[in-house]
C-alpha atoms as a PDB file:
ATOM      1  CA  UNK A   1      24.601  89.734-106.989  1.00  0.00           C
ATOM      2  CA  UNK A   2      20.747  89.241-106.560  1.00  0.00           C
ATOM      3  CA  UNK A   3      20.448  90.621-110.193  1.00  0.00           C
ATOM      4  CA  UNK A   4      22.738  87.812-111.884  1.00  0.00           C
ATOM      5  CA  UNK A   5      20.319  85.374-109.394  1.00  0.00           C
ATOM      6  CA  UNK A   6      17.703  86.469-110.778  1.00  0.00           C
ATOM      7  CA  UNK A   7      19.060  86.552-114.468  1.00  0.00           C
ATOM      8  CA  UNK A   8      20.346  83.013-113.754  1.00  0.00           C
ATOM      9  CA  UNK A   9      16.742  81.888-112.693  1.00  0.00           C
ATOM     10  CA  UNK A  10      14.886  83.501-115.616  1.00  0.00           C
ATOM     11  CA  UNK A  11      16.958  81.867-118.148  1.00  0.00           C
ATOM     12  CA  UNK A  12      16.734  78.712-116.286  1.00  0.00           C
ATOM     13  CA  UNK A  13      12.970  78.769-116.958  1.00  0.00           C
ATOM     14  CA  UNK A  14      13.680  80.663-120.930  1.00  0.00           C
ATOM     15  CA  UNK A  15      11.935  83.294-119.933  1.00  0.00           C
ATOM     16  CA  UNK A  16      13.319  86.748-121.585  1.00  0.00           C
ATOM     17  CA  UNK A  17      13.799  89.967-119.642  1.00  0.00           C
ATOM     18  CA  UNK A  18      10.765  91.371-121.198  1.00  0.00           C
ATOM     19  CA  UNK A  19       8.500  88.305-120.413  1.00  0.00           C
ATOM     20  CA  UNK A  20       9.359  88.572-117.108  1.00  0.00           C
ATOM     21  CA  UNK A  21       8.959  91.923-116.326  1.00  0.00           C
ATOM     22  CA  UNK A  22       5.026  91.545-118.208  1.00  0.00           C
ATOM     23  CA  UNK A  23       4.597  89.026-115.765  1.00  0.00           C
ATOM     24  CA  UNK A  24       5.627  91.139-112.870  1.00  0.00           C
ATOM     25  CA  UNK A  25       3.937  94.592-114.589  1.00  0.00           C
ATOM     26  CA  UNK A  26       7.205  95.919-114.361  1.00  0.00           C
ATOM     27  CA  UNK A  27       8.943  97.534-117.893  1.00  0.00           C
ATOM     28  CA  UNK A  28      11.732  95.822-118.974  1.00  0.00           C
ATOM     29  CA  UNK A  29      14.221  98.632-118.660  1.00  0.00           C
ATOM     30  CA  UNK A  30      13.841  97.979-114.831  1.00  0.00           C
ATOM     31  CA  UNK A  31      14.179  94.472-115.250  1.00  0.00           C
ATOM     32  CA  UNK A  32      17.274  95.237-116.922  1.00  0.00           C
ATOM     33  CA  UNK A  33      18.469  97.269-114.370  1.00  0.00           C
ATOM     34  CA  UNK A  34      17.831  94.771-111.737  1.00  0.00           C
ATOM     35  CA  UNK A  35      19.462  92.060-113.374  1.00  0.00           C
ATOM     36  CA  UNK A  36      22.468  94.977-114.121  1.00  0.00           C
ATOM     37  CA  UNK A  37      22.864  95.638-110.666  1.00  0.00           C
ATOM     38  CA  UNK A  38      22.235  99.010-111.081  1.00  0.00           C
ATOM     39  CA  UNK A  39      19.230  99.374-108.596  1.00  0.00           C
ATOM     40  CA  UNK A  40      18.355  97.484-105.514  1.00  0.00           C
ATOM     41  CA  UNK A  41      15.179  95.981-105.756  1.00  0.00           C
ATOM     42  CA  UNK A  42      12.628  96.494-102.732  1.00  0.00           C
ATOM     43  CA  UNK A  43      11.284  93.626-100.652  1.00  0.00           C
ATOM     44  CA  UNK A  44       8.316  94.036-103.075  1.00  0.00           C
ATOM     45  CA  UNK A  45       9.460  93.841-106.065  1.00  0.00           C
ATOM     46  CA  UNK A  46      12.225  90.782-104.835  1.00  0.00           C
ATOM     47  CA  UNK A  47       8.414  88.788-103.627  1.00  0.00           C
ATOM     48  CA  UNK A  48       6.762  89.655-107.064  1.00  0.00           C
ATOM     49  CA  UNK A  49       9.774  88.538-108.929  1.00  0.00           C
ATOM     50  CA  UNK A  50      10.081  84.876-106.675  1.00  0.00           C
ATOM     51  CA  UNK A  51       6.455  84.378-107.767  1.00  0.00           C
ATOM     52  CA  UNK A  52       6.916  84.591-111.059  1.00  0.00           C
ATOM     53  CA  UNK A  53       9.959  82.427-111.142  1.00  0.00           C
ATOM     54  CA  UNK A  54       8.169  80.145-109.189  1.00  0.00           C
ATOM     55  CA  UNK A  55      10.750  80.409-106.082  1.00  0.00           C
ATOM     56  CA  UNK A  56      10.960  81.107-102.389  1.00  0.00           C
ATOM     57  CA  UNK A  57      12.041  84.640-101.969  1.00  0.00           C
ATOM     58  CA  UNK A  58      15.155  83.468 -99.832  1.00  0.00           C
ATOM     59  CA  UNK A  59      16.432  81.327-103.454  1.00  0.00           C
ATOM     60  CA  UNK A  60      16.994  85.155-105.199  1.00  0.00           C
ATOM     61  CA  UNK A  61      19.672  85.598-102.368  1.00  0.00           C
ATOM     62  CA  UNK A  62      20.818  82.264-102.868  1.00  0.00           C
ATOM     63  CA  UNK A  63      24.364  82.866-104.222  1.00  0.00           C
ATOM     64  CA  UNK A  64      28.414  82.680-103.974  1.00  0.00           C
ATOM     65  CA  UNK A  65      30.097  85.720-102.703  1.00  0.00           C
ATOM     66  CA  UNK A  66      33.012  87.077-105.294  1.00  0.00           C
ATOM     67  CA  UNK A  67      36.527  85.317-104.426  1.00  0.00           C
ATOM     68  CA  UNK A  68      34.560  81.890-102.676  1.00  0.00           C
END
């Protein structure tokens, strides 16, 4: 769920995967596998992330459970 916030928010601002990861120093195959849901990001990386997207860290876990 945080990953398709976070997808949701780039693409809001038209940022690509890769352009946001350079911003964050991360590589974009961990970008993608945030955004996949295939990791859990750390507090960290959630903070370095909200920067870049120019949000509070609480808006990444701003979203709808499945079946609301």
């Amino acid at each position: 769920m945080v990953g398709k916030r976070i997808k949701q928010l780039r693409e809001e601002r038209n940022l690509s995967q890769t352009e946001l990861a350079n911003l964050c120093e991360f590589e974009r195959s961990n970008m993608n596998r945030i955004e996949a849901g295939n990791i859990n990001p750390s507090a960290y990386v959630l903070y370095s992330i909200s920067l870049k997207l120019n949000v509070e860290t609480s808006e990444l876990l701003n979203f709808k459970p499945l079946g609301i």
